[in-house]
C-alpha atoms as a PDB file:
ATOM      1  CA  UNK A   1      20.481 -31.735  -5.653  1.00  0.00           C
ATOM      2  CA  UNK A   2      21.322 -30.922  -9.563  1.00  0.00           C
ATOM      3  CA  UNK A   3      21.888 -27.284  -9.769  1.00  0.00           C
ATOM      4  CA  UNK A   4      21.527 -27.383 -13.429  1.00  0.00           C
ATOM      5  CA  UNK A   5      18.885 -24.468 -14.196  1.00  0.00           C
ATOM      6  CA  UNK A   6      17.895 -24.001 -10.474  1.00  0.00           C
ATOM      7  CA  UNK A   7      18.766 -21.074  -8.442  1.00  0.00           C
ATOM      8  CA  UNK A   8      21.127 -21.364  -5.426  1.00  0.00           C
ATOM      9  CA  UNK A   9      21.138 -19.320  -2.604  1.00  0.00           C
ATOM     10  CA  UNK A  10      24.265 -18.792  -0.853  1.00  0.00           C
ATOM     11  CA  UNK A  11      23.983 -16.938   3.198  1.00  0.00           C
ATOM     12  CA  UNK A  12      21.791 -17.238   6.036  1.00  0.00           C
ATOM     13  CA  UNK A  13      18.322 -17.418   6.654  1.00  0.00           C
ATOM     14  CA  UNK A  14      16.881 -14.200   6.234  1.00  0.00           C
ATOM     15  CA  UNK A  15      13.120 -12.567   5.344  1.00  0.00           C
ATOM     16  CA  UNK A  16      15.001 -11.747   1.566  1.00  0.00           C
ATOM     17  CA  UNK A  17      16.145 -15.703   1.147  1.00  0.00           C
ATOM     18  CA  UNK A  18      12.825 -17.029   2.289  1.00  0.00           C
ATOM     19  CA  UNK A  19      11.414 -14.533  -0.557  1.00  0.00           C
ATOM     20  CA  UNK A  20      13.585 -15.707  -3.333  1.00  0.00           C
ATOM     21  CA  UNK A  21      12.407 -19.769  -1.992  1.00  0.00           C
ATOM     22  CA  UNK A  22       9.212 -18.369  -2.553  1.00  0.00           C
ATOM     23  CA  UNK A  23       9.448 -17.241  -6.103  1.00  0.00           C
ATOM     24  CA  UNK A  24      11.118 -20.851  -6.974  1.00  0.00           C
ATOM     25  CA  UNK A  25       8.401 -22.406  -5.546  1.00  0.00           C
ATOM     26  CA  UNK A  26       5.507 -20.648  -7.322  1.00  0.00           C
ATOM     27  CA  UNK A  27       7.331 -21.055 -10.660  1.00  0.00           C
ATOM     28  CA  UNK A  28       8.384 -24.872 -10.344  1.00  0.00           C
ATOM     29  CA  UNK A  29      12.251 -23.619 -10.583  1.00  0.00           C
ATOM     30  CA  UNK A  30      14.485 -25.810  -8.281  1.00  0.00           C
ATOM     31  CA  UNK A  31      15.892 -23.514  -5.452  1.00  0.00           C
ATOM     32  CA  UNK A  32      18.102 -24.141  -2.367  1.00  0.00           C
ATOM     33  CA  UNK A  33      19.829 -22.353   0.459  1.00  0.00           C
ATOM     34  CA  UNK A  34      23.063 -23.341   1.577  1.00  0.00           C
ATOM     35  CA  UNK A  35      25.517 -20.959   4.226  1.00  0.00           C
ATOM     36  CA  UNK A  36      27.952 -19.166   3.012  1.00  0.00           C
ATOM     37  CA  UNK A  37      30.654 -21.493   5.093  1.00  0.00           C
ATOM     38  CA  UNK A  38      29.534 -24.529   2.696  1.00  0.00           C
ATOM     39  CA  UNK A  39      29.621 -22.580  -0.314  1.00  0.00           C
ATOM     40  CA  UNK A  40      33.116 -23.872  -1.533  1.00  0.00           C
ATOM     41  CA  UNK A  41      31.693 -27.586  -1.207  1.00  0.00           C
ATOM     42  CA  UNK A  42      28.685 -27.287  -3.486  1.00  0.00           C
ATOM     43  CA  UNK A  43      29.674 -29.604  -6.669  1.00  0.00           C
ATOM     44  CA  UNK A  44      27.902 -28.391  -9.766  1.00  0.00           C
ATOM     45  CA  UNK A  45      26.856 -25.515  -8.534  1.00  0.00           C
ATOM     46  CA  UNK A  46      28.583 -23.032 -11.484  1.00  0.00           C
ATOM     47  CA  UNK A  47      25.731 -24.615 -13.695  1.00  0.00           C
ATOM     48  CA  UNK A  48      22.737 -23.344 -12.187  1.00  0.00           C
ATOM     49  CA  UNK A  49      20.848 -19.971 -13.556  1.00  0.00           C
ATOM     50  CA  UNK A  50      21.380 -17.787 -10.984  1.00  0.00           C
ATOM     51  CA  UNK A  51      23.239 -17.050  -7.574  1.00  0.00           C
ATOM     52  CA  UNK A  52      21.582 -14.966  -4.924  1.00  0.00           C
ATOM     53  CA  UNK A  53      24.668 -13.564  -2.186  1.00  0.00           C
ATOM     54  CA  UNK A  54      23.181 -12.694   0.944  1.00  0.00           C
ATOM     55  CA  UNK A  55      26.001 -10.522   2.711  1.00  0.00           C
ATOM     56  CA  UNK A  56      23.630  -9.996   6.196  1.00  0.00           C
ATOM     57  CA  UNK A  57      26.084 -12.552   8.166  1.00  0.00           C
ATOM     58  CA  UNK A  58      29.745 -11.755   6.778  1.00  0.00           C
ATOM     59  CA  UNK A  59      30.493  -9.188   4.301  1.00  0.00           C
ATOM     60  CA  UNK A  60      33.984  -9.740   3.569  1.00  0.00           C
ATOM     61  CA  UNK A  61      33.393 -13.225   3.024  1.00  0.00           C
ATOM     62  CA  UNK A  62      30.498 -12.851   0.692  1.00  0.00           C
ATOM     63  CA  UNK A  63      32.636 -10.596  -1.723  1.00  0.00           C
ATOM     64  CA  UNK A  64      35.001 -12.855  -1.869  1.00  0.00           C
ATOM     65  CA  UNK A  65      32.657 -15.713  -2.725  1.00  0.00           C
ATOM     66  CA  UNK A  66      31.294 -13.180  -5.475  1.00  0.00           C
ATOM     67  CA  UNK A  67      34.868 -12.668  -6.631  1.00  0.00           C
ATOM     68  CA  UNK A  68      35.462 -16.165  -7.037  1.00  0.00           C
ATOM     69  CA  UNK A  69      32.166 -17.317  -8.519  1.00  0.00           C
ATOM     70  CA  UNK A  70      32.233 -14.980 -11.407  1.00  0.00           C
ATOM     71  CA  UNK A  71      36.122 -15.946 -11.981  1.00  0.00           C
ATOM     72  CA  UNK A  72      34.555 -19.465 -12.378  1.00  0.00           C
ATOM     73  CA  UNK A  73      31.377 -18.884 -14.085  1.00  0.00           C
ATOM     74  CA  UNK A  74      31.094 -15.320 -15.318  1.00  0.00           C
ATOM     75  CA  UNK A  75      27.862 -16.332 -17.283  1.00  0.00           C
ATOM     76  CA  UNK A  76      26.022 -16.982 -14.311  1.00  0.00           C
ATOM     77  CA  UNK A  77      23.997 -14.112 -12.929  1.00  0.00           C
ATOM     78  CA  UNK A  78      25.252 -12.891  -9.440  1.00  0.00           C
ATOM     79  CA  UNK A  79      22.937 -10.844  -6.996  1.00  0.00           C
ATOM     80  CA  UNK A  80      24.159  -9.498  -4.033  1.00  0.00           C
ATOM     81  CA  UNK A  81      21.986  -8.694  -1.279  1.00  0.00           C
ATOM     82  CA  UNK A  82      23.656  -6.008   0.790  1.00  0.00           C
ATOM     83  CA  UNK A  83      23.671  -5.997   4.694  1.00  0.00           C
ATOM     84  CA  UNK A  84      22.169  -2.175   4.585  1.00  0.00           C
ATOM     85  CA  UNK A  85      22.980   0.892   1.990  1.00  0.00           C
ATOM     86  CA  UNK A  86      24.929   0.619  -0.277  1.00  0.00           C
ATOM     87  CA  UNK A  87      28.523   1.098   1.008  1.00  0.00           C
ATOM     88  CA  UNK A  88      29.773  -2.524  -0.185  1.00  0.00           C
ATOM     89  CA  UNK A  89      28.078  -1.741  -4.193  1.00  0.00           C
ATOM     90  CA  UNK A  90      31.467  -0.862  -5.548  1.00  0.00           C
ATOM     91  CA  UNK A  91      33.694  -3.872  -3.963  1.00  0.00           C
ATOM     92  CA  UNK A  92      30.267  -6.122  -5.200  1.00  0.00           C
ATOM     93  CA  UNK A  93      30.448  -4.634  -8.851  1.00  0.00           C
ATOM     94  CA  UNK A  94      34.453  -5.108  -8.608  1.00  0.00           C
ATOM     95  CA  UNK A  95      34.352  -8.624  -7.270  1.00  0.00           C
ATOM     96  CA  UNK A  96      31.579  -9.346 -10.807  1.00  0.00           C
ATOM     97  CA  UNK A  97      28.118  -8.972  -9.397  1.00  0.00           C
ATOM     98  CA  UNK A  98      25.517  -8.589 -11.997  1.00  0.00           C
ATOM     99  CA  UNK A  99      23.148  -6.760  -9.622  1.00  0.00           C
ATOM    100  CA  UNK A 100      23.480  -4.577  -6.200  1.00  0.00           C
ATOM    101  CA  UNK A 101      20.169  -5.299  -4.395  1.00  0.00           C
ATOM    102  CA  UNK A 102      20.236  -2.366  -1.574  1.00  0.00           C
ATOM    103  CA  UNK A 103      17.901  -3.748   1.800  1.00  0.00           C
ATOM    104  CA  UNK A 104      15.321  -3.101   3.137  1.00  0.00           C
ATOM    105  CA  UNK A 105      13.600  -4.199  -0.485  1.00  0.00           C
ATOM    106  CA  UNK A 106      10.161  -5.164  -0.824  1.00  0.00           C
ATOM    107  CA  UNK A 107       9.356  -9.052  -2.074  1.00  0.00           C
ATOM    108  CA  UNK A 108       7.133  -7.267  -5.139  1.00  0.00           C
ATOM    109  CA  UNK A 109      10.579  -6.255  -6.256  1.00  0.00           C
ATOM    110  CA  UNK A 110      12.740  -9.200  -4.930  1.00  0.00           C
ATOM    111  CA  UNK A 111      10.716 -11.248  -6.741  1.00  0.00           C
ATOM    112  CA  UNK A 112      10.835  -9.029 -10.473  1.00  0.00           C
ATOM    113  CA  UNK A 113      14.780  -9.106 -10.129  1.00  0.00           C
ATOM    114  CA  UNK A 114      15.029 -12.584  -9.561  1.00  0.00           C
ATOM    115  CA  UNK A 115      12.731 -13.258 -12.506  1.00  0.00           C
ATOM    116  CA  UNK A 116      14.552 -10.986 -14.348  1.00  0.00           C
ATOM    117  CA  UNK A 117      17.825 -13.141 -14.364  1.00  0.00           C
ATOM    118  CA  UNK A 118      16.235 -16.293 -14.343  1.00  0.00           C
ATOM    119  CA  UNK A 119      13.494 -16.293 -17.408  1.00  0.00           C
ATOM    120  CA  UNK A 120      11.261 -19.512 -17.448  1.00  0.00           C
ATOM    121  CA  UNK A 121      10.538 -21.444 -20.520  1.00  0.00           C
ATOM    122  CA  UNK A 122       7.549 -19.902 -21.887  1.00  0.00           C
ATOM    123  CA  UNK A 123       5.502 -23.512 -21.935  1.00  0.00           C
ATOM    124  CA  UNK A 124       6.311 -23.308 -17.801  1.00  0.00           C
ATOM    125  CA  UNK A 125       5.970 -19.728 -16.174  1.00  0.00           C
ATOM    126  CA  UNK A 126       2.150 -20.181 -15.677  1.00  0.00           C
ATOM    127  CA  UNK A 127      -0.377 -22.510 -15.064  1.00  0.00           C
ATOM    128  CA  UNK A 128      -3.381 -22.695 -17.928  1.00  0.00           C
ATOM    129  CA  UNK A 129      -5.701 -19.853 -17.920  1.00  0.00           C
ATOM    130  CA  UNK A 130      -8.518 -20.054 -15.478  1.00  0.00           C
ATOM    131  CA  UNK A 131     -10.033 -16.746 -16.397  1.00  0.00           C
ATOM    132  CA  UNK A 132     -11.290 -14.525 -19.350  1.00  0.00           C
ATOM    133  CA  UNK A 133      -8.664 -13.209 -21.107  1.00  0.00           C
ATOM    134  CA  UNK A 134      -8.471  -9.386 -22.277  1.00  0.00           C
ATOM    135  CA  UNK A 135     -10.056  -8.521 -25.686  1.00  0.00           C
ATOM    136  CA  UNK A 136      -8.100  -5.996 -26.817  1.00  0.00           C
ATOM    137  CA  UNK A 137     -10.166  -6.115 -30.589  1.00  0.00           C
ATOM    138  CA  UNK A 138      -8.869  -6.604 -34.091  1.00  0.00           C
ATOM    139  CA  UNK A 139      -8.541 -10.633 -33.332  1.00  0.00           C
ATOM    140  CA  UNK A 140      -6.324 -10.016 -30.040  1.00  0.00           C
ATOM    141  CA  UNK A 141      -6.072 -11.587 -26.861  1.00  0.00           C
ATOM    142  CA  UNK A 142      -4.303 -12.103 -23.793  1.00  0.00           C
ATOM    143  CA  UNK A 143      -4.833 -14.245 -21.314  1.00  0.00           C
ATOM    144  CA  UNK A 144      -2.950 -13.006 -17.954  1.00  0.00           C
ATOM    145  CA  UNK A 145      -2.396 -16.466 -15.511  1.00  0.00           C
ATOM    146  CA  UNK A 146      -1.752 -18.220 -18.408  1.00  0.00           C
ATOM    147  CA  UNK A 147       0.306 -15.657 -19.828  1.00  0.00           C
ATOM    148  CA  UNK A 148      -0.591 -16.142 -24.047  1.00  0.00           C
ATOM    149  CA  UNK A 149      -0.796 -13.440 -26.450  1.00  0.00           C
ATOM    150  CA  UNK A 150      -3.233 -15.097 -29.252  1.00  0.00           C
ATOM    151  CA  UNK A 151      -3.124 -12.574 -32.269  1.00  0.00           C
ATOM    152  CA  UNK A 152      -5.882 -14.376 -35.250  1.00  0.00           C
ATOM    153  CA  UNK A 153      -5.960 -17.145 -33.543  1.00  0.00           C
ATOM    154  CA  UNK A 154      -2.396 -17.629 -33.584  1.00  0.00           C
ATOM    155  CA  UNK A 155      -0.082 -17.851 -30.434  1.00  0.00           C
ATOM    156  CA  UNK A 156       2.622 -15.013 -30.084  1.00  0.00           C
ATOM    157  CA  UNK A 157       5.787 -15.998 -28.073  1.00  0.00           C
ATOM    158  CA  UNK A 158       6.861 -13.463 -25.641  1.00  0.00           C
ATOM    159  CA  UNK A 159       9.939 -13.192 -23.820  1.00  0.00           C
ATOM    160  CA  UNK A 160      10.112 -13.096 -19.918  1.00  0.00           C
ATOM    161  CA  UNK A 161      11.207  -9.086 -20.064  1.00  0.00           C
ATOM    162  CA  UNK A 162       8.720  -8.216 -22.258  1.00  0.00           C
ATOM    163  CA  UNK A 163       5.772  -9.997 -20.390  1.00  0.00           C
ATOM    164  CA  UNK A 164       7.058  -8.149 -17.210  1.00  0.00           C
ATOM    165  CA  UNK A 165       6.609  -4.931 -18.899  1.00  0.00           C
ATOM    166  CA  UNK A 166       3.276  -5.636 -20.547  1.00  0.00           C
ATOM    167  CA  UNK A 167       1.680  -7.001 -16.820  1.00  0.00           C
ATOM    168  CA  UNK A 168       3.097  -3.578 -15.801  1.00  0.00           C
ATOM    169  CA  UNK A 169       1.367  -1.662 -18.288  1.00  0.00           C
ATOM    170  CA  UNK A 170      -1.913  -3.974 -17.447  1.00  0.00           C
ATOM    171  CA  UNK A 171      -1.461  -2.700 -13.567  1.00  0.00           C
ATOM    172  CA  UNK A 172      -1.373   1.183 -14.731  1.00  0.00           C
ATOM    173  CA  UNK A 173      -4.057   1.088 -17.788  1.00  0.00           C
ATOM    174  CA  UNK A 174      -4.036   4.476 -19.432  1.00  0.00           C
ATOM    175  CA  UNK A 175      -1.303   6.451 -17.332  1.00  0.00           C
ATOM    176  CA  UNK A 176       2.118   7.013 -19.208  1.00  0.00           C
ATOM    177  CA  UNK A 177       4.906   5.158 -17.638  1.00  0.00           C
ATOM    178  CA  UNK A 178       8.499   6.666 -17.836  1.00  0.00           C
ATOM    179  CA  UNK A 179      11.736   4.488 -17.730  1.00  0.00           C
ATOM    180  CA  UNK A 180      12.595   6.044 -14.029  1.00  0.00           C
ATOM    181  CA  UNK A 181       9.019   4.272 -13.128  1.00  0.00           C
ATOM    182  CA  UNK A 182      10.321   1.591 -14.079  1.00  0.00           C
ATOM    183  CA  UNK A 183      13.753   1.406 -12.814  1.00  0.00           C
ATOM    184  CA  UNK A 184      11.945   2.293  -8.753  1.00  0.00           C
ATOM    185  CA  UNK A 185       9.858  -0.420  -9.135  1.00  0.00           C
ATOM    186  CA  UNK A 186      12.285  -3.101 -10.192  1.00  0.00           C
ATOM    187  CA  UNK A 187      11.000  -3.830 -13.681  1.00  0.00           C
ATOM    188  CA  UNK A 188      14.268  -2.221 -14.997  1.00  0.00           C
ATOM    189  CA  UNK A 189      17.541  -1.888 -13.659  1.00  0.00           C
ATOM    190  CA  UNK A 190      18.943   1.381 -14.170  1.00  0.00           C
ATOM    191  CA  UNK A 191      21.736   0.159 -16.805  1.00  0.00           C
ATOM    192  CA  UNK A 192      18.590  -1.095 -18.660  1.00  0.00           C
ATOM    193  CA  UNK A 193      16.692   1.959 -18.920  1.00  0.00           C
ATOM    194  CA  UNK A 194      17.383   2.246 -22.318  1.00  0.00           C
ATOM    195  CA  UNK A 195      15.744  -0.812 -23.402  1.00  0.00           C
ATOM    196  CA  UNK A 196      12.466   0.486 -22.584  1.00  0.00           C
ATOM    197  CA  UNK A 197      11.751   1.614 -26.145  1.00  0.00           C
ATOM    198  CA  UNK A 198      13.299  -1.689 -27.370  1.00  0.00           C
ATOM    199  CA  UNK A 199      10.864  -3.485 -25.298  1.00  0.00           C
ATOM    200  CA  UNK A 200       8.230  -1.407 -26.673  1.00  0.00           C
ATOM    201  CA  UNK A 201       8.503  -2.306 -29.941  1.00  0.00           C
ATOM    202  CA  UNK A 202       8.462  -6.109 -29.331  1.00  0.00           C
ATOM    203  CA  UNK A 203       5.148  -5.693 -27.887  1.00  0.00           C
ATOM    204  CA  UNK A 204       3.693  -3.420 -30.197  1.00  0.00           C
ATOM    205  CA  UNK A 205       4.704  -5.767 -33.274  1.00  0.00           C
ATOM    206  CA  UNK A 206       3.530  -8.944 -31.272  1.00  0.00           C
ATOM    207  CA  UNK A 207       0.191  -6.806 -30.459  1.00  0.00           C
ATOM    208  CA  UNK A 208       0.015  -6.720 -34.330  1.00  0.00           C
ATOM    209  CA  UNK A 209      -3.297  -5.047 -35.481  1.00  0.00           C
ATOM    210  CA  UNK A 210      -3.680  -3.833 -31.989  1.00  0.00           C
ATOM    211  CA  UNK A 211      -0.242  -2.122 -31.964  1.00  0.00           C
ATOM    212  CA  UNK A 212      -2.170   1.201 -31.213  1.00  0.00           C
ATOM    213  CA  UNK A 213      -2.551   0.102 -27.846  1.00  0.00           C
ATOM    214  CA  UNK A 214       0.723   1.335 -27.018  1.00  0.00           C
ATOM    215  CA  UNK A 215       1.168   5.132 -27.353  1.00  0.00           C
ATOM    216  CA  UNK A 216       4.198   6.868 -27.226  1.00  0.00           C
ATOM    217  CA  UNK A 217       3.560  10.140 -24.550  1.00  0.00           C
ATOM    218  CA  UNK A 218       6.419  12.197 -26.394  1.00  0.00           C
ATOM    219  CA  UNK A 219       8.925  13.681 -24.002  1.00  0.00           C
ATOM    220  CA  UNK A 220       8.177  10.879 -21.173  1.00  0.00           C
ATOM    221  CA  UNK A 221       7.398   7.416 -22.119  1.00  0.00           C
ATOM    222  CA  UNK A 222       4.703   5.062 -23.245  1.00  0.00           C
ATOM    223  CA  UNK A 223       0.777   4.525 -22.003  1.00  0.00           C
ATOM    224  CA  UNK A 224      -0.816   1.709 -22.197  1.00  0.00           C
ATOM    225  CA  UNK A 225      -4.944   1.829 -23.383  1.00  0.00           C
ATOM    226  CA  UNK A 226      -7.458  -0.653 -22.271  1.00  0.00           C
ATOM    227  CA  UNK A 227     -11.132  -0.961 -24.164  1.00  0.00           C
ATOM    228  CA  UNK A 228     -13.556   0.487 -22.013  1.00  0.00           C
ATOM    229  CA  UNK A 229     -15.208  -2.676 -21.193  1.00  0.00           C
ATOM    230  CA  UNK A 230     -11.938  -4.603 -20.010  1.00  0.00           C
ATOM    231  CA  UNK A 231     -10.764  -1.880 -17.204  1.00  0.00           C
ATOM    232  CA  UNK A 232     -12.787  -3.964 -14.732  1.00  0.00           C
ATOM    233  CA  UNK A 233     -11.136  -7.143 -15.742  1.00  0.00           C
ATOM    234  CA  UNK A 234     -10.452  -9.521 -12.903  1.00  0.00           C
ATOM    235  CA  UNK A 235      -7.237 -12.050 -13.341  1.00  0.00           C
ATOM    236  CA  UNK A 236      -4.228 -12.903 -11.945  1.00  0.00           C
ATOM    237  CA  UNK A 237      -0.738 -11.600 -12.481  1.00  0.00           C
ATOM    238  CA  UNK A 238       2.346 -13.754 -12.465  1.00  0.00           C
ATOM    239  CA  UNK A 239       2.819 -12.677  -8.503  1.00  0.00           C
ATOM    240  CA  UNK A 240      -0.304 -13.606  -7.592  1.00  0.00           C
ATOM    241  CA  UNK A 241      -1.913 -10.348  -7.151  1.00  0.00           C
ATOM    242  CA  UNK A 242      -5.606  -9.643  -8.730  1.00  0.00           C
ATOM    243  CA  UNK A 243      -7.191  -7.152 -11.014  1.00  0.00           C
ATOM    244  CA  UNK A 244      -6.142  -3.714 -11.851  1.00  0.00           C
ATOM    245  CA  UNK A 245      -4.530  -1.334  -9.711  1.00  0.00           C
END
């Protein structure tokens, strides 16, 4: 296999492994398991875009494969997947893991950190749109399977974060959303938190004329407003899941 851009999977079989497989497969991203006893053998494996360390089988072992990835490759997204609690998060941050994913942890949120450090072209992350996008007026529309933002007829490029954040706001239409929210649910990671208003204001200038759709709820966060008529809107988010919830 070329690792180049795919996402490897080092540790045993597990419910949280079969996830991540999952989340390659529905986004045409290359993705393999191999045990942790083989990891030293995989050539070209330092040039994928992300490592997921499952620690379930042998702790000790998996920090040190942590330790020695990051020495190799410290551009390469590390997340370790800890046996239970989080007693081994300081010897995994020490050792250079970008994230500390505490089990049990539901696929919903497996599945946003993984696509968190591993964006997908634009052109790739979606099939084409199969249903009617959202008219939010003014000339704007987004279309949520096929993920495109067309502002006057003109296509806005979003990144990865910023489309996670938006389908967010398209799950909870009208309700302010805080930055702890979104640090529970997985969209943020609690170093992160403070790029909630940055991601804000990408959106609202992509939105363009229909900026106003994001509202700042002083003191707490942002709220997202839907026109009346597209509340009922049935479509499909980048997980799968349906309409609003």
């Amino acid at each position: 296999m070329t690792w180049a851009g795919a996402v490897l999977i080092i540790g045993p079989e597990t419910r949280e492994t079969a996830v991540v497989l999952d989340w390659g497969s529905r986004h045409a991203i290359r993705a393999a398991r191999v045990p942790l006893s083989q990891a030293l053998d995989i050539q070209g494996a330092l040039a994928c875009a992300l490592v997921v360390l499952d620690a379930l089988e042998d702790p000790p072992l998996a920090i040190a494969e942590c330790a020695r990835l990051h020495a190799a490759a410290p551009s390469v997204p590390l997340l370790f997947l800890s046996p239970l609690g989080r007693e081994l998060e300081a010897a995994a941050l020490r050792a250079g893991t970008t994230a500390f994913l505490e089990r049990p942890m539901e696929s919903a949120r497996l599945h946003s950190y993984v696509g968190r450090f591993c964006p997908r072209p634009l052109a790739s992350v979606a099939p084409p749109s199969s249903t009617r996008p959202i008219d939010l007026g003014q000339g704007v529309a987004l279309s949520l399977d096929g993920r495109a933002l067309v502002v006057r007829g003109n296509s806005q490029a979003i990144t990865p974060d910023a489309w996670q954040l938006l389908e967010y706001f398209l799950r909870n239409p009208g309700r302010a959303i805080s930055p702890s929210e979104l640090v529970r649910k997985g969209i943020l990671l609690a170093s992160q938190a403070p790029r909630y208003r940055a991601l804000v204001f990408d959106l609202r200038r992509k939105l363009g004329p229909a900026r106003g759709r994001i509202s700042l709820v002083r003191g707490f966060g942002y709220r997202f407003d839907l026109p009346a008529e597209s509340t009922t809107f049935r479509g499909s988010f980048a997980d799968g899941t349906q309409n609003f919830e």
